[in-house]
N, C-alpha and C. Protein backbone atom coordinates (compact mmCIF):
# COMPACT_ATOMS: atom_id res chain seq x y z
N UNK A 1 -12.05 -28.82 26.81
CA UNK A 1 -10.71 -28.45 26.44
C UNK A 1 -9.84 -29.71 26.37
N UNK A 2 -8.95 -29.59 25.39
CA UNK A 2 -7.94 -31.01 25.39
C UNK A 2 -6.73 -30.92 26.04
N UNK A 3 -6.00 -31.56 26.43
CA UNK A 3 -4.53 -31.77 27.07
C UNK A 3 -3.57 -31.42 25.78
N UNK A 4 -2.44 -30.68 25.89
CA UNK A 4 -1.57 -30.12 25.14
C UNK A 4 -0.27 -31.23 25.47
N UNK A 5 0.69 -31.77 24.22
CA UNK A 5 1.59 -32.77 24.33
C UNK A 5 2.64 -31.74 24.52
N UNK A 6 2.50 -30.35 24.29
CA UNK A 6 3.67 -30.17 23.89
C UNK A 6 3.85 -29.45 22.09
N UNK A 7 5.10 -29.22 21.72
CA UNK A 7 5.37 -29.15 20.09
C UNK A 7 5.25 -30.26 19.64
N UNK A 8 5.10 -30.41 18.82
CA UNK A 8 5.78 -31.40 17.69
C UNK A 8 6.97 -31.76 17.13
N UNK A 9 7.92 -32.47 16.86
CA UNK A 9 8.64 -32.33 17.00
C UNK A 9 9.36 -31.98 15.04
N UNK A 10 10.53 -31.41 15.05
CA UNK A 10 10.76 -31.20 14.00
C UNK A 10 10.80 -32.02 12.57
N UNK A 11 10.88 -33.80 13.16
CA UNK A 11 11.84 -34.84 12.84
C UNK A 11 10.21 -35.20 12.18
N UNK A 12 9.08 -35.07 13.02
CA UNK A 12 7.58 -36.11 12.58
C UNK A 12 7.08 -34.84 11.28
N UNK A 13 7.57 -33.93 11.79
CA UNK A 13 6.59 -32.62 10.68
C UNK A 13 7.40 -33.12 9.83
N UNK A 14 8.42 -33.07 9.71
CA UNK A 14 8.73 -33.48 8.01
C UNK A 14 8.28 -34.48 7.59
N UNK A 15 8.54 -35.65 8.41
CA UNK A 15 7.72 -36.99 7.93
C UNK A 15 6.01 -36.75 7.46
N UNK A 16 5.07 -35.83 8.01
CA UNK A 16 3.95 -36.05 7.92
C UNK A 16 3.82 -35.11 6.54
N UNK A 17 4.85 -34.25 6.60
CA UNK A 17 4.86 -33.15 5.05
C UNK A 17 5.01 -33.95 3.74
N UNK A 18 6.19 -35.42 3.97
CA UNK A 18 6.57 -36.16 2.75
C UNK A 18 5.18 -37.54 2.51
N UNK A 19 4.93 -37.94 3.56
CA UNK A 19 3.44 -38.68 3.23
C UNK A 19 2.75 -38.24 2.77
N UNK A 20 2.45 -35.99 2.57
CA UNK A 20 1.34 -36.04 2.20
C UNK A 20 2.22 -35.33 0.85
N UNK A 21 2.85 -35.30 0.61
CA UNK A 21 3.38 -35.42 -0.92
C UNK A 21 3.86 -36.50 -1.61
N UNK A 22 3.82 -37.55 -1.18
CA UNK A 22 3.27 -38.70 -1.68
C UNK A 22 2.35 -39.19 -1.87
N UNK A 23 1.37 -38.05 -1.32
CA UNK A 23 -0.02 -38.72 -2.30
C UNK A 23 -0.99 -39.15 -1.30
N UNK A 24 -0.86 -39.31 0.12
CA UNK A 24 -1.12 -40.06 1.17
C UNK A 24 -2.62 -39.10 2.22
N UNK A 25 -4.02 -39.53 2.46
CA UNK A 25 -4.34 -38.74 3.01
C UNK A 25 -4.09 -38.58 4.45
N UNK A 26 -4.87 -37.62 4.53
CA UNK A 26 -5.11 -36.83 6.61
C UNK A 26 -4.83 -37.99 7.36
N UNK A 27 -5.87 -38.79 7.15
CA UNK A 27 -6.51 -39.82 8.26
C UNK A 27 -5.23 -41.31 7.90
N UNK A 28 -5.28 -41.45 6.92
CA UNK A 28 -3.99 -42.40 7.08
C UNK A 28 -2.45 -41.74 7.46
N UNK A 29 -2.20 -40.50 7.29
CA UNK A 29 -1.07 -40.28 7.89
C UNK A 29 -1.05 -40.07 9.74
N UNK A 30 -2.09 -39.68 9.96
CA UNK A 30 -2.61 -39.62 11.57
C UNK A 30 -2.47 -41.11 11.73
N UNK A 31 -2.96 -41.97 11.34
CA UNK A 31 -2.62 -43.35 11.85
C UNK A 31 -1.44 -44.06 11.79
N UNK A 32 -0.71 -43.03 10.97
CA UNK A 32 0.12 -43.82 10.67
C UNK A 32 1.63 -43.29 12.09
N UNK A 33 1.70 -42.09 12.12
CA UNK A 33 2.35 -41.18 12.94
C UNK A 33 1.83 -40.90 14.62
N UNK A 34 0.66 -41.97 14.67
CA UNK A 34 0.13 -41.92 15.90
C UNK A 34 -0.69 -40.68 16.17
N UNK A 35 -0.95 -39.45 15.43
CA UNK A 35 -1.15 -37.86 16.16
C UNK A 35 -2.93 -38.02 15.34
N UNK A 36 -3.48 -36.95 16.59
CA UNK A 36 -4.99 -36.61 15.49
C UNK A 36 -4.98 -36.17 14.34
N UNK A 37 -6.09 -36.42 13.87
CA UNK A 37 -6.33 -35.94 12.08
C UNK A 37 -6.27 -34.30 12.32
N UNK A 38 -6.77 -33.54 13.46
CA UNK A 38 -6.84 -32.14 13.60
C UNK A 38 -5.23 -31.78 13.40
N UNK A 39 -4.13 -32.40 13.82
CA UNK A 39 -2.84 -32.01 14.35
C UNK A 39 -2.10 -32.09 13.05
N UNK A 40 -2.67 -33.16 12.30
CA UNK A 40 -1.90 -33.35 11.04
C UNK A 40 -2.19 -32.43 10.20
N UNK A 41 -3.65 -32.55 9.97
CA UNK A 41 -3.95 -31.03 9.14
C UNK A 41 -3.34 -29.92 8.96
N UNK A 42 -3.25 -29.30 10.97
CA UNK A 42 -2.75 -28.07 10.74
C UNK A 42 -1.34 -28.08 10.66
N UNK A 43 -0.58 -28.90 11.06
CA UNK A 43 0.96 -29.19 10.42
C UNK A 43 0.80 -28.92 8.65
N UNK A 44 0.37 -30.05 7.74
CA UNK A 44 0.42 -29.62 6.46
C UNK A 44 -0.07 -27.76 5.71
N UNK A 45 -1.49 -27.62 6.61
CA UNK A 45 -1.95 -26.20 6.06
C UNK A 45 -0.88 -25.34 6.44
N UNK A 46 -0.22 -25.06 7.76
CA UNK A 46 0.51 -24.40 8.07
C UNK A 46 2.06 -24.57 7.09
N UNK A 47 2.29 -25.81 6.77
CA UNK A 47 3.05 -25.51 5.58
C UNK A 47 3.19 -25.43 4.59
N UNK A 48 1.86 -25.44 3.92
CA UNK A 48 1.47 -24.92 2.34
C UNK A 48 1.09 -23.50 2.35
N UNK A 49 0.67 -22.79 3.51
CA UNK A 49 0.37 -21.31 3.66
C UNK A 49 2.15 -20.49 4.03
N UNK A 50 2.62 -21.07 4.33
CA UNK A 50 3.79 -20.75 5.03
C UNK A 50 4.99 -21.35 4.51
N UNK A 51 4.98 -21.98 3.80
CA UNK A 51 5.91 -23.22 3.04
C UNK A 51 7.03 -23.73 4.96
N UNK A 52 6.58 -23.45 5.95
CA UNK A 52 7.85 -23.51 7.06
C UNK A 52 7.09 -25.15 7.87
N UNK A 53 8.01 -25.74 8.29
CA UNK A 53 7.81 -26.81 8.90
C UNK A 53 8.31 -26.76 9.88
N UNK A 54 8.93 -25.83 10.32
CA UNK A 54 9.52 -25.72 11.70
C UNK A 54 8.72 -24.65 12.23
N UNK A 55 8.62 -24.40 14.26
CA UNK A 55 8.22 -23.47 15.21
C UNK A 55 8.50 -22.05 14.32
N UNK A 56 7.67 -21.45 14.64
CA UNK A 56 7.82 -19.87 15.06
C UNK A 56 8.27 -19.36 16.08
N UNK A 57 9.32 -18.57 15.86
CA UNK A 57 9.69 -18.01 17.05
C UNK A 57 8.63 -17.04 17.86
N UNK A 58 9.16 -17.40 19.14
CA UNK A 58 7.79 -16.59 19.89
C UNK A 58 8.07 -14.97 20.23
N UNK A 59 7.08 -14.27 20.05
CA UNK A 59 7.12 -13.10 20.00
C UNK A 59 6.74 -12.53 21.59
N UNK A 60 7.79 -11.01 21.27
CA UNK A 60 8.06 -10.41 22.93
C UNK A 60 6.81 -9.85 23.57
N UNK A 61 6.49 -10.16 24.94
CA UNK A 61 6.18 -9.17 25.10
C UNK A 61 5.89 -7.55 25.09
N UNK A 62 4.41 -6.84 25.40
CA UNK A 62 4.96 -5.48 24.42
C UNK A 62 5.65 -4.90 26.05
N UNK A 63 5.75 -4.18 25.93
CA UNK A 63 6.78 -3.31 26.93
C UNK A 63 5.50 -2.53 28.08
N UNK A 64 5.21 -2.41 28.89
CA UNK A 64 4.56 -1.82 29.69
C UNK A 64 4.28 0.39 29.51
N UNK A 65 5.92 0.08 29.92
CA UNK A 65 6.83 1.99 30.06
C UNK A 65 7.44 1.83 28.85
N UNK A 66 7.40 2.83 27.97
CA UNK A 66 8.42 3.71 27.38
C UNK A 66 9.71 3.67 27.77
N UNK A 67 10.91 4.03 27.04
CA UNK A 67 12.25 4.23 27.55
C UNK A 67 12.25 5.36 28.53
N UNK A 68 11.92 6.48 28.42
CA UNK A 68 11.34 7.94 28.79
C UNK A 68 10.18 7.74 30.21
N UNK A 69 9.55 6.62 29.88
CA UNK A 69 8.91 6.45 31.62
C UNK A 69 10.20 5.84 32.70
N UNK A 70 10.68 4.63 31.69
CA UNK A 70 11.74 4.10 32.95
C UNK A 70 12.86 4.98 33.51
N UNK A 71 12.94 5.70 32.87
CA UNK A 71 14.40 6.33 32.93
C UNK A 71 13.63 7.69 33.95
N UNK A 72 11.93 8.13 33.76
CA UNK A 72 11.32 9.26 34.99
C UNK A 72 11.44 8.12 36.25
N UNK A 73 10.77 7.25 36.31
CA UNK A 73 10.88 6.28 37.27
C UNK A 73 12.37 6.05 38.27
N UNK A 74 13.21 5.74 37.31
CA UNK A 74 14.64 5.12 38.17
C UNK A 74 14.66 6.45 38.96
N UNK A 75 14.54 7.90 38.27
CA UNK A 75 14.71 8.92 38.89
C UNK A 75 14.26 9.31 40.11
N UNK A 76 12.77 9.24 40.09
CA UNK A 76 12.15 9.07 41.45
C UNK A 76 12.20 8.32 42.36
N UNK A 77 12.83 7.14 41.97
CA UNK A 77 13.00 6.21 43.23
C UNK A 77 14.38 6.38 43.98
N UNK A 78 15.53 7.46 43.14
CA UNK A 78 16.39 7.40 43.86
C UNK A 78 16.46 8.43 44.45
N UNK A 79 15.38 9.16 44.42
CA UNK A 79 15.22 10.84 45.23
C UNK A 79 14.85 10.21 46.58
């Protein structure tokens, strides 16, 4: 397993999006931006499938109870 840096930051994804629309490949923009050839990749695929260069917002948890369980619940606990 590898060590996680973290995101990326908003400021390098664009930079690594305009190198590679300039014409520029994988492995020279990874050298050039310091990051692996894996990281650069999925930065560009993710924004030619997605046209987005920025995070996804992260999605909620699903809910455990129903509105209709919590609301039997609060009930019983205050009996």
């Amino acid at each position: 397993m590898s060590r996680q840096r973290g995101q990326t930051s908003i400021e390098l994804r664009k930079l690594i999006i305009k190198h590679t629309e300039d014409g520029k490949y994988v492995r020279e923009i990874s050298e050039i931006v310091k990051r692996s050839h894996s990281t650069v990749h999925d930065i560009i695929k993710r924004y030619k499938t997605n046209n987005q260069g920025e995070n996804k917002p992260k999605k909620a948890h699903n809910k455990i109870f129903t509105e209709a369980d919590e609301q039997y619940l609060v009930r019983k606990v205050k009996v």
